[in-house]
Protein backbone atom coordinates (compact mmCIF):
# COMPACT_ATOMS: atom_id res chain seq x y z
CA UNK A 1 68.63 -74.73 -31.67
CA UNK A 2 66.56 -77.25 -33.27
CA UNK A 3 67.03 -78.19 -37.06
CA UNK A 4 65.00 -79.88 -39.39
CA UNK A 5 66.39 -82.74 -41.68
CA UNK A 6 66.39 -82.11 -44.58
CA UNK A 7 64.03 -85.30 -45.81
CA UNK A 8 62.02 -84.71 -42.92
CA UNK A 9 58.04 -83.84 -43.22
CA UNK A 10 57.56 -80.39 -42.77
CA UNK A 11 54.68 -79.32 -40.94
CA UNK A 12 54.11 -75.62 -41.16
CA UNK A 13 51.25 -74.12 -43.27
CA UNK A 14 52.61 -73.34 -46.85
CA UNK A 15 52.01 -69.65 -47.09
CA UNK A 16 51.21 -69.88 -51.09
CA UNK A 17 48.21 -72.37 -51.25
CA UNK A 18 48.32 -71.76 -55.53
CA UNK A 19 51.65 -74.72 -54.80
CA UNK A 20 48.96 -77.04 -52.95
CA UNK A 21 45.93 -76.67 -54.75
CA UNK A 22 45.46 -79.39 -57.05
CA UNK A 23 44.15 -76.97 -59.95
CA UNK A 24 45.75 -73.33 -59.59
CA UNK A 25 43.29 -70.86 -58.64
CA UNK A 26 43.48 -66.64 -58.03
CA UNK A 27 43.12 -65.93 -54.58
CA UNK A 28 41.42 -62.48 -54.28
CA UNK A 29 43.13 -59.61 -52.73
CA UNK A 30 41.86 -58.28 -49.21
CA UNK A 31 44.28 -55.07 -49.46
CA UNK A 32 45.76 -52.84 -52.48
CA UNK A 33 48.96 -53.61 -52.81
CA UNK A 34 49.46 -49.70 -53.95
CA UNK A 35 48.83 -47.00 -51.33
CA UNK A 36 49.08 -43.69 -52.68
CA UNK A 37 49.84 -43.18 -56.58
CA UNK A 38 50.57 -39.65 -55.49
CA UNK A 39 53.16 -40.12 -53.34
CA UNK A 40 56.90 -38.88 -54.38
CA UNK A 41 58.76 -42.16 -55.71
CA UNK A 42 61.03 -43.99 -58.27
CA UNK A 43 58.33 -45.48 -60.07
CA UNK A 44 55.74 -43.67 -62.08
CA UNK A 45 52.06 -43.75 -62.12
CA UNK A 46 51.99 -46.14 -64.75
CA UNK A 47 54.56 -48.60 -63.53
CA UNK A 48 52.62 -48.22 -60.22
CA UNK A 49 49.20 -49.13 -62.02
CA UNK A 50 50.58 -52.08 -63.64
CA UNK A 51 52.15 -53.23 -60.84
CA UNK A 52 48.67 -52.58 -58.58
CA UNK A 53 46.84 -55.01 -61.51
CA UNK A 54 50.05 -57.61 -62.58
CA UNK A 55 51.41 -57.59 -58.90
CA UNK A 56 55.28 -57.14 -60.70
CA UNK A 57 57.21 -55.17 -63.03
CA UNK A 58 60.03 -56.20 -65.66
CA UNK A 59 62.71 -53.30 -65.15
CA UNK A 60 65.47 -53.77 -67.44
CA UNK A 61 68.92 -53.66 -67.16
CA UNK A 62 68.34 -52.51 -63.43
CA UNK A 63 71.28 -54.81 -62.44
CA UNK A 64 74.20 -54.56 -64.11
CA UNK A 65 74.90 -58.14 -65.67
CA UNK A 66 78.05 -58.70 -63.99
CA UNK A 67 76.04 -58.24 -60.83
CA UNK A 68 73.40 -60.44 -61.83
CA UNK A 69 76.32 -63.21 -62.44
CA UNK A 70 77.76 -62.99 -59.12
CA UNK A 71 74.01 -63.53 -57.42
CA UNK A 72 73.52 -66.45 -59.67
CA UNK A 73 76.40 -68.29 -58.36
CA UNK A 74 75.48 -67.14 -54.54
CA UNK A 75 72.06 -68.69 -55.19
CA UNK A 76 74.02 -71.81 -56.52
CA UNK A 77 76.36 -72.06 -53.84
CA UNK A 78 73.37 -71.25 -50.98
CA UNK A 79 71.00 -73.73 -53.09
CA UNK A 80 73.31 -76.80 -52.98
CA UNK A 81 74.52 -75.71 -48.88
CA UNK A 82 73.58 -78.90 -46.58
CA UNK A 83 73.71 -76.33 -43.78
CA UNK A 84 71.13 -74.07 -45.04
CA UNK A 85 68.72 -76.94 -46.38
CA UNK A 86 68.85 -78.15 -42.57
CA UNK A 87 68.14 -74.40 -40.88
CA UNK A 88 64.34 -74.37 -39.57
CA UNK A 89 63.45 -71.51 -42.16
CA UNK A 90 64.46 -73.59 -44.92
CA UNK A 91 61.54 -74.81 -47.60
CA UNK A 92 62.19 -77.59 -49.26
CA UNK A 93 60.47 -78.73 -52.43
CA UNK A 94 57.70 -81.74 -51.41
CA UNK A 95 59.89 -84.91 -52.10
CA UNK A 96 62.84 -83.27 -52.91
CA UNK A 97 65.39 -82.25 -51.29
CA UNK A 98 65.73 -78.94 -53.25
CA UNK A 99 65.58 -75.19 -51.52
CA UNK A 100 63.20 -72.65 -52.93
């Protein structure tokens, strides 16, 4: 299996072209990103709507914060992980050698 350094160039396409742009721009959507507001689900016709125009939604307290402490530290630990900076799906920040 072939790895990629992790101060090497990367040559794949960046699949978010707002991070190369030099000004940020809105890149128009081809597709709704909601289906059916009908449709049986968690969420309700409002948080569907804003989520269909703001493309997220804030849900508090939907991880308990001891949970959210634990991920934090995973992140941490995976973030600062030679290992995972060098596997091929790996993107590193341009000049930097940190993992988004």
């Amino acid at each position: 299996m072939e790895t990629t350094p992790p101060h090497s160039i990367d040559t794949r396409e960046d699949s978010y072209p707002s991070r190369v742009y030099p000004e940020p721009e809105f890149l128009k959507r081809c597709d709704p990103i909601v289906c059916d507001f009908e449709a049986p689900g968690p969420l309700s016709t409002a948080q569907l709507s804003q989520f269909e125009r703001d493309g997220f939604l804030i849900l508090p307290a939907f991880f308990p914060e001891t949970d959210i402490a634990t991920y934090k530290e995973e992140i941490k630990r995976l973030c600062a992980s030679r290992e995972i900076q060098q596997r091929p799906e790996a993107i590193l920040e341009p000049n930097h050698c940190e993992l988004r």
